[in-house]
N, C-alpha and C. Protein backbone atom coordinates (compact mmCIF):
# COMPACT_ATOMS: atom_id res chain seq x y z
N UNK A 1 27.79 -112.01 -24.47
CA UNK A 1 27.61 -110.88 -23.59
C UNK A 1 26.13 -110.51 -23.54
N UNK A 2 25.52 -110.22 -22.30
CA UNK A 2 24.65 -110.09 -22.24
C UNK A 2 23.86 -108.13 -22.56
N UNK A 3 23.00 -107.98 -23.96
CA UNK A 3 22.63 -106.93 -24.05
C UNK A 3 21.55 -106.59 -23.55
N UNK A 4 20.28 -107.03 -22.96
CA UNK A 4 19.23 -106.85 -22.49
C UNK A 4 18.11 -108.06 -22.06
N UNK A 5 17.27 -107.44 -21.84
CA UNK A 5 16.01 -108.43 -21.48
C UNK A 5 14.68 -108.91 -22.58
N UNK A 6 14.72 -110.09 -23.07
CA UNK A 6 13.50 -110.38 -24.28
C UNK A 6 12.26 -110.85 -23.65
N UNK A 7 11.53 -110.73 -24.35
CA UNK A 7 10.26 -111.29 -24.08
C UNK A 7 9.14 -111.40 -25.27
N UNK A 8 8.99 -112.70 -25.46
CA UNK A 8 8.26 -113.23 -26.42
C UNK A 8 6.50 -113.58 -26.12
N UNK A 9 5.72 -112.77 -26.35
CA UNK A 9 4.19 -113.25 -25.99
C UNK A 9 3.29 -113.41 -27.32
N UNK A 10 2.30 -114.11 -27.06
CA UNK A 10 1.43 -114.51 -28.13
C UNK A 10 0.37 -114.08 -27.70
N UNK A 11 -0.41 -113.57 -28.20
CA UNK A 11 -2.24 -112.90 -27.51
C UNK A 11 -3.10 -114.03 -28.78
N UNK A 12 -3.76 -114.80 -28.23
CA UNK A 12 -4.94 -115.51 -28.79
C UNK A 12 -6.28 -114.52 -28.69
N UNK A 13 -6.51 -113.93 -30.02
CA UNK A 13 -7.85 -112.98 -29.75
C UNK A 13 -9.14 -114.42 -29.76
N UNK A 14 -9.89 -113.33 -29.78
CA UNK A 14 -11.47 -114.14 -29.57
C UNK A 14 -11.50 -114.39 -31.27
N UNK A 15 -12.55 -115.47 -31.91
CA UNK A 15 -12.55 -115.35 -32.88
C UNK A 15 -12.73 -113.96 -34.01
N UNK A 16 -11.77 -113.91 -35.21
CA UNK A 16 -12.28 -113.07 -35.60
C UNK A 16 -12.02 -111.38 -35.38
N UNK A 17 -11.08 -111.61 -34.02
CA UNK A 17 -11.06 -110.66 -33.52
C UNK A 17 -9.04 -109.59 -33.31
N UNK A 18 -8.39 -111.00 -33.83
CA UNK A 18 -7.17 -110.72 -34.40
C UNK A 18 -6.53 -109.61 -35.03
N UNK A 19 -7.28 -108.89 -36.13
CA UNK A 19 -6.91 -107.86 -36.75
C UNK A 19 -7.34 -106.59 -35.91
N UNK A 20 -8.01 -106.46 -35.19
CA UNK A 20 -8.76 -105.42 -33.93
C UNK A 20 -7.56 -105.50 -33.06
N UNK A 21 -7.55 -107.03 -32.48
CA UNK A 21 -6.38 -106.75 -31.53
C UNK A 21 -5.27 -106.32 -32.10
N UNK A 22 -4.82 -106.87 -33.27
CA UNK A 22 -2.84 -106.39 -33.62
C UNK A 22 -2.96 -104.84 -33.57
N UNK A 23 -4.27 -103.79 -34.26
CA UNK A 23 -4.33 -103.03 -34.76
C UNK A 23 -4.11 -102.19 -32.77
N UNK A 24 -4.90 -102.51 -31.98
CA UNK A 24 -4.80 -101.14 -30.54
C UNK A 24 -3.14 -101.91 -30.15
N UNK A 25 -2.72 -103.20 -30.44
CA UNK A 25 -1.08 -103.78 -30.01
C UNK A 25 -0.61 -102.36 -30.58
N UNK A 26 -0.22 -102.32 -31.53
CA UNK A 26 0.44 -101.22 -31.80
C UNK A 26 0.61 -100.27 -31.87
N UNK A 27 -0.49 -99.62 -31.38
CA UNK A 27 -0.63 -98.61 -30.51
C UNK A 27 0.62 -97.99 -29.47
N UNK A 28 0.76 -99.05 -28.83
CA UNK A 28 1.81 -98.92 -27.93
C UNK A 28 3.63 -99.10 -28.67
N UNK A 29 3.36 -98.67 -29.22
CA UNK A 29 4.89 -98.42 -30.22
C UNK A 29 5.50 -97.21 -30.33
N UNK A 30 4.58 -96.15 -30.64
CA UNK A 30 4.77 -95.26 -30.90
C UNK A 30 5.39 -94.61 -29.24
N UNK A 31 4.44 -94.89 -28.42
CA UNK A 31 4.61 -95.03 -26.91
C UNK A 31 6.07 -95.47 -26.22
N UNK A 32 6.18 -96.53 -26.64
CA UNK A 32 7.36 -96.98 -26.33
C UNK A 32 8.25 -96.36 -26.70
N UNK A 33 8.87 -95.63 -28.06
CA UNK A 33 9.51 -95.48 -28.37
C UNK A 33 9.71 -93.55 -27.89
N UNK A 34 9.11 -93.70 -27.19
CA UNK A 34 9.56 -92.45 -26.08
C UNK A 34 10.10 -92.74 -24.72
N UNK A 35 10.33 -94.20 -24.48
CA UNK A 35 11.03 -94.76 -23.21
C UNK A 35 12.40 -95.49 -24.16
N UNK A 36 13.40 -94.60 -23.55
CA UNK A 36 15.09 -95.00 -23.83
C UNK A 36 15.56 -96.60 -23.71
N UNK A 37 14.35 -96.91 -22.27
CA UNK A 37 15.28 -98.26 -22.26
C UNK A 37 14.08 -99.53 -23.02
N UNK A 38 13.01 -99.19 -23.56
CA UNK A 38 12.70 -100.17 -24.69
C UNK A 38 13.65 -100.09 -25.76
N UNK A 39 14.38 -101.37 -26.40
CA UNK A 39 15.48 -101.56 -26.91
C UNK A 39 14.77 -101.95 -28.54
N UNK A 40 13.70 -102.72 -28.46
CA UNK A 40 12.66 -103.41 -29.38
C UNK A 40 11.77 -103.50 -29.30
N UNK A 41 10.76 -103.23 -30.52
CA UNK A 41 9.07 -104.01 -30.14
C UNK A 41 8.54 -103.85 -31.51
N UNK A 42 8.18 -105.06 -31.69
CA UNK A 42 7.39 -106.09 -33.10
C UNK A 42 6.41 -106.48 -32.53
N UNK A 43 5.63 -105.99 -33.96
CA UNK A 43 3.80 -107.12 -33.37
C UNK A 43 4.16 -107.64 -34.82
N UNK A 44 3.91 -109.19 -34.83
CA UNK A 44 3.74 -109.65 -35.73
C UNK A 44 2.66 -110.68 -35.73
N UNK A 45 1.95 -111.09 -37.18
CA UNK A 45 0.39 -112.19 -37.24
C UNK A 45 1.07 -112.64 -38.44
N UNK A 46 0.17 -113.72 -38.33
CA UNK A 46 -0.11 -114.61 -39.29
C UNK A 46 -1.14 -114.86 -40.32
N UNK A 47 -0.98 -115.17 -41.60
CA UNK A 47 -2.34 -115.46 -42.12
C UNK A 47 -2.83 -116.73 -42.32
N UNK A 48 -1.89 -117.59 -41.58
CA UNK A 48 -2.56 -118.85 -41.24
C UNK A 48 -3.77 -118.95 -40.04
N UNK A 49 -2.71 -117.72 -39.22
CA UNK A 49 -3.34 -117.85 -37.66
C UNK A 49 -4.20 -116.27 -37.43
N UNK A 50 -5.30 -116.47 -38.04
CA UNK A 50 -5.60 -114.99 -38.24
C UNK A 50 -5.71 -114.25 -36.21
N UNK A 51 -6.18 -115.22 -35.75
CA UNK A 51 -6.45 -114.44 -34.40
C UNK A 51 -5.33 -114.42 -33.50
N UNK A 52 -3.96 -114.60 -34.14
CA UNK A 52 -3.03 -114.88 -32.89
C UNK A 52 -2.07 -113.90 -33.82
N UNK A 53 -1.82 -112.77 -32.45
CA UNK A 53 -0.71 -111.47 -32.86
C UNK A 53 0.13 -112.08 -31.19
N UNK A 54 1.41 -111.96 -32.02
CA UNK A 54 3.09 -112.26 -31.19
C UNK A 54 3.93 -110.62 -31.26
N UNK A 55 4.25 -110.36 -29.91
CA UNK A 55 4.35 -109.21 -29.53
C UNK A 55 6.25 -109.65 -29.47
N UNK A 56 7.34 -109.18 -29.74
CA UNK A 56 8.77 -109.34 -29.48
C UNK A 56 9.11 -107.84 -29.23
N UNK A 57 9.87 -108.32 -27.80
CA UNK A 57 10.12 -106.97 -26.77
C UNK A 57 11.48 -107.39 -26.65
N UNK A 58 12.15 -106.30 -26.80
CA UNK A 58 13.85 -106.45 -26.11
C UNK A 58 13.95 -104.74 -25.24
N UNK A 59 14.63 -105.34 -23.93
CA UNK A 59 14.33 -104.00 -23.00
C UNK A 59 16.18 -103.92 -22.68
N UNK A 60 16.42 -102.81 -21.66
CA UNK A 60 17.50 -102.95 -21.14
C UNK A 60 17.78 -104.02 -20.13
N UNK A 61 16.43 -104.01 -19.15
CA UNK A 61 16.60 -104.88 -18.37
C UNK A 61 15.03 -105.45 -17.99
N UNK A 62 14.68 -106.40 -17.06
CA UNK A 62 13.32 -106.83 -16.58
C UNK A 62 12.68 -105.55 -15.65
N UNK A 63 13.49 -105.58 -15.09
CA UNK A 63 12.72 -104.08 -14.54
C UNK A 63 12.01 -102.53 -14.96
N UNK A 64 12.94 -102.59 -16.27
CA UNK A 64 12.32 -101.13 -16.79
C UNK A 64 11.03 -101.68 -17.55
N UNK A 65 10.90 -103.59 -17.89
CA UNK A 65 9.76 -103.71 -18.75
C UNK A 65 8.60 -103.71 -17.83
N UNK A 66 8.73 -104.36 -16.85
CA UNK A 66 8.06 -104.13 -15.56
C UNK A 66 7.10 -102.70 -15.27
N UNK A 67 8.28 -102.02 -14.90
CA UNK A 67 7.78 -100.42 -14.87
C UNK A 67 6.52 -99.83 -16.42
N UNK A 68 7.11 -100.26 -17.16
CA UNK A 68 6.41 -99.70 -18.30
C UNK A 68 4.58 -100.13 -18.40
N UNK A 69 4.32 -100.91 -17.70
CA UNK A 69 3.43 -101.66 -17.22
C UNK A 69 2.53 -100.91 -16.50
N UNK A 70 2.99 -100.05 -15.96
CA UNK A 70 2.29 -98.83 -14.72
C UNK A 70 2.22 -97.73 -15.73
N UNK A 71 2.72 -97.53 -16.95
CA UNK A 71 2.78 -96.25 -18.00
C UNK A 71 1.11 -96.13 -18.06
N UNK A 72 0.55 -94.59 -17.99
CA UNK A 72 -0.76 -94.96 -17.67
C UNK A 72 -1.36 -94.94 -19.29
N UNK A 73 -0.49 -94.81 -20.57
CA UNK A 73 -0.73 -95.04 -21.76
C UNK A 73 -0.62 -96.25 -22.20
N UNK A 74 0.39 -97.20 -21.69
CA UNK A 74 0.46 -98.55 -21.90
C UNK A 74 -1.04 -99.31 -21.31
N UNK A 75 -1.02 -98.41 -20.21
CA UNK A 75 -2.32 -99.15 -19.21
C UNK A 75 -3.86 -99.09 -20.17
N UNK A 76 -3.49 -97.85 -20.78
CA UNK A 76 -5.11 -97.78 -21.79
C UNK A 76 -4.91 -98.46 -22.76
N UNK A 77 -3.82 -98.79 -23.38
CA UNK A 77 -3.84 -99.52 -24.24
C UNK A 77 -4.25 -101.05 -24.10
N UNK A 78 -3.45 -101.57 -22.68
CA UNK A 78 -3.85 -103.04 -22.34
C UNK A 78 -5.21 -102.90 -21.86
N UNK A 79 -5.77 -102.08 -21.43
CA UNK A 79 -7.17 -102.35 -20.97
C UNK A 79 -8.36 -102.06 -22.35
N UNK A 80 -7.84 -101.40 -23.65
CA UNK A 80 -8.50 -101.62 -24.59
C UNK A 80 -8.46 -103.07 -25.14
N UNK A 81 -7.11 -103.21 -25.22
CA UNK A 81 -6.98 -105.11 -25.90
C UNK A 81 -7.58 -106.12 -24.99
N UNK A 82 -7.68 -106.31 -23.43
CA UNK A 82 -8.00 -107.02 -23.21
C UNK A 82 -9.43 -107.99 -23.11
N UNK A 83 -10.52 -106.53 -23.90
CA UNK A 83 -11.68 -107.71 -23.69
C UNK A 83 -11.75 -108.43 -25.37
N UNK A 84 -10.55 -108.44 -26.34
CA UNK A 84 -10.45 -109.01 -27.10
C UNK A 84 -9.75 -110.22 -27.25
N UNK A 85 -9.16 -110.60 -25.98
CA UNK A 85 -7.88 -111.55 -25.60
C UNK A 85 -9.03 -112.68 -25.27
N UNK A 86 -8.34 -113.63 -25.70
CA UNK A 86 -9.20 -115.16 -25.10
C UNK A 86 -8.02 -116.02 -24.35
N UNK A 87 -6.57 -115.93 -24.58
CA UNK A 87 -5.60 -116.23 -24.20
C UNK A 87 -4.38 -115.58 -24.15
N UNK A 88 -3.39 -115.60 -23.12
CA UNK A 88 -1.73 -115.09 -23.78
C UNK A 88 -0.81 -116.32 -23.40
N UNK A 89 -0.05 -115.99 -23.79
CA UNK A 89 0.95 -117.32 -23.71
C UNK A 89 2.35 -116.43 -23.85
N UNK A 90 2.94 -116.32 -22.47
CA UNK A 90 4.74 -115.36 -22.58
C UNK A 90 5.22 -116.54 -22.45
N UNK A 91 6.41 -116.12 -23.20
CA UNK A 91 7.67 -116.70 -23.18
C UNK A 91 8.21 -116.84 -21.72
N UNK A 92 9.53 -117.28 -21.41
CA UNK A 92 10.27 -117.16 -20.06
C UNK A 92 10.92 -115.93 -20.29
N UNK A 93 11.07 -115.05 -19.63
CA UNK A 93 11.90 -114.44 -19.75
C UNK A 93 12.95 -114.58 -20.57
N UNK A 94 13.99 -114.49 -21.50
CA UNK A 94 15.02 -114.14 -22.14
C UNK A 94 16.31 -113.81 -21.98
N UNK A 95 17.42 -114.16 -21.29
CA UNK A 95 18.63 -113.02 -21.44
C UNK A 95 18.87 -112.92 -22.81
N UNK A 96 19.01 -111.73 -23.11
CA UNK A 96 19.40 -111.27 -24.71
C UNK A 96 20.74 -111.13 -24.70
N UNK A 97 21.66 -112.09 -25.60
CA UNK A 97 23.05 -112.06 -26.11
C UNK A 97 23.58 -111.16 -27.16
N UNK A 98 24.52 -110.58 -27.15
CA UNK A 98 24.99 -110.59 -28.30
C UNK A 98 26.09 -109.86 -28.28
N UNK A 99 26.80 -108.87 -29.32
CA UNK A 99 28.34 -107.87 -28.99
C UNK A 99 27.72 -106.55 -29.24
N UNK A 100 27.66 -106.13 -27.94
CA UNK A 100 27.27 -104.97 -27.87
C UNK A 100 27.59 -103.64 -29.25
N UNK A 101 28.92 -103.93 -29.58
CA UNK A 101 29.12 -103.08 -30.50
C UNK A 101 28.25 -103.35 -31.98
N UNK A 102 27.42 -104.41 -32.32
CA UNK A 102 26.74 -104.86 -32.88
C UNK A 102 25.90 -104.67 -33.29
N UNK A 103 24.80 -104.05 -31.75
CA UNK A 103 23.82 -104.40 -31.43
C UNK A 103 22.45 -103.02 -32.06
């Protein structure tokens, strides 16, 4: 059964610049978690991979993640991270499975 919408991204910072970026990523958490239909959101790094933070989003649907995009707090947040980004790499979109009563 289908519970929502995932989305898996990777941000490649500039060298060096990894722990700066995870640190304004999460920023937007606290944020999110004043919008009902963000379902999930993880920043997670590596200490193999010091400059690469992986963002895991589960929404209600593609559209409300969409929308959240225009949030003009999400917007300061992505426009702080981005002159630290050297790459991103999303996932495909996601349908998220599972039993709702579960979930």
């Amino acid at each position: 059964m289908k519970i929502g919408f995932g989305l898996v991204t990777t941000f490649h910072a500039h060298a060096g610049e990894g722990k700066a970026l995870a640190e304004i990523i999460l920023e937007a958490g606290p944020i999110l978690e004043g919008i009902p239909s963000c379902l999930e959101y993880f920043v997670g790094v590596s200490e193999e991979a010091p400059d690469r933070v992986t963002v895991f989003e589960m929404w209600t649907d593609e559209g409300h993640h969409k929308a959240s995009l225009d949030n003009k707090e999400i917007r300061a947040v992505i426009q702080r991270a981005e002159p630290l980004i050297r790459e991103i790499n999303q996932s495909e979109p996601l349908e998220m499975l599972g039993d709702e009563d579960n979930s």
